[in-house]
Protein backbone atom coordinates (compact mmCIF):
# COMPACT_ATOMS: atom_id res chain seq x y z
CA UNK A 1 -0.54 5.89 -17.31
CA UNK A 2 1.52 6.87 -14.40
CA UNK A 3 -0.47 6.64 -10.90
CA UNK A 4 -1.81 10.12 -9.63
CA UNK A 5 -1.88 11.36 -13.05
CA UNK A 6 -5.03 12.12 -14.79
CA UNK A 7 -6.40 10.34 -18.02
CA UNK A 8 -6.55 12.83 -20.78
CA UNK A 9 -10.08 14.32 -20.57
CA UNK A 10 -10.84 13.19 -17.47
CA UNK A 11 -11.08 16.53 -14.76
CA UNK A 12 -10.33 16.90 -11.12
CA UNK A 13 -14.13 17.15 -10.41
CA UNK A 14 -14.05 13.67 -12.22
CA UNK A 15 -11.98 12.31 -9.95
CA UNK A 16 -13.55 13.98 -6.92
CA UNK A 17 -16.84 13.20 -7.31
CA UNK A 18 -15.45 9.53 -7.84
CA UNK A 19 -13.78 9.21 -4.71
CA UNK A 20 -16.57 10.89 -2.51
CA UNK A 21 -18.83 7.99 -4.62
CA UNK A 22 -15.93 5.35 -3.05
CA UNK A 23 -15.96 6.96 0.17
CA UNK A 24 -20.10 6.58 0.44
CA UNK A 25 -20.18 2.68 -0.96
CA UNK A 26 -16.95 1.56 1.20
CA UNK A 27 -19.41 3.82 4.41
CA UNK A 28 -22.66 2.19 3.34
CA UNK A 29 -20.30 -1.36 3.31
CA UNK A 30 -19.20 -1.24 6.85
CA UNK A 31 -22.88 -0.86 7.85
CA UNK A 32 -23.67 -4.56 6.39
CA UNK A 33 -23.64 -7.84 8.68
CA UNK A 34 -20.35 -9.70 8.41
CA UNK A 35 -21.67 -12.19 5.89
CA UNK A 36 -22.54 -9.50 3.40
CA UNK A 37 -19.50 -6.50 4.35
CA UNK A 38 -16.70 -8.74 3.20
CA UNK A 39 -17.72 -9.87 -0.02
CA UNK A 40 -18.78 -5.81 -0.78
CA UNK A 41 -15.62 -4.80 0.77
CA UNK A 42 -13.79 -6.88 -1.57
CA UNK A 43 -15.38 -5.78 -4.45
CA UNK A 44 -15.10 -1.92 -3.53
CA UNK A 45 -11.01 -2.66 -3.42
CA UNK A 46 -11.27 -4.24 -6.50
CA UNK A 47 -12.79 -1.13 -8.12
CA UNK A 48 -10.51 1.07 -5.88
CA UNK A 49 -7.48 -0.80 -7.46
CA UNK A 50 -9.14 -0.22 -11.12
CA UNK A 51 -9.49 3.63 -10.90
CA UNK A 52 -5.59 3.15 -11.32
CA UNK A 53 -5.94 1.24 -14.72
CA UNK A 54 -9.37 2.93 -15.94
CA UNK A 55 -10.40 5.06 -14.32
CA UNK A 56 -14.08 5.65 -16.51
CA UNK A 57 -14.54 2.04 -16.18
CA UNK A 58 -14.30 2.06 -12.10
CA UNK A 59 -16.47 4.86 -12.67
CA UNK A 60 -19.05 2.80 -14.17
């Protein structure tokens, strides 16, 4: 799959309601202490980086 094209039965609401739900965890993150934001940031750019692979999975 190419990036910025959409997987075959996926929709654009699929994809926006996925990156508002990005948006709201990587928001909710920054709010964290130090010890805690990093580790979540990390994990949120790991699933950011996914949504290019597999996109239902990151979903998950």
């Amino acid at each position: 799959m190419a990036s910025g094209h959409p997987v075959v039965g996926e929709s654009l609401e699929f994809y926006l309601d996925l990156a508002r739900r990005l948006r709201e965890a990587h928001r909710r993150a920054d709010a964290l202490p130090p010890d805690a934001r990093i580790p979540a940031v990390r994990r949120l750019l790991g699933i950011t980086e996914g949504v290019k692979r597999d996109p239902a999975r990151a979903s998950e």
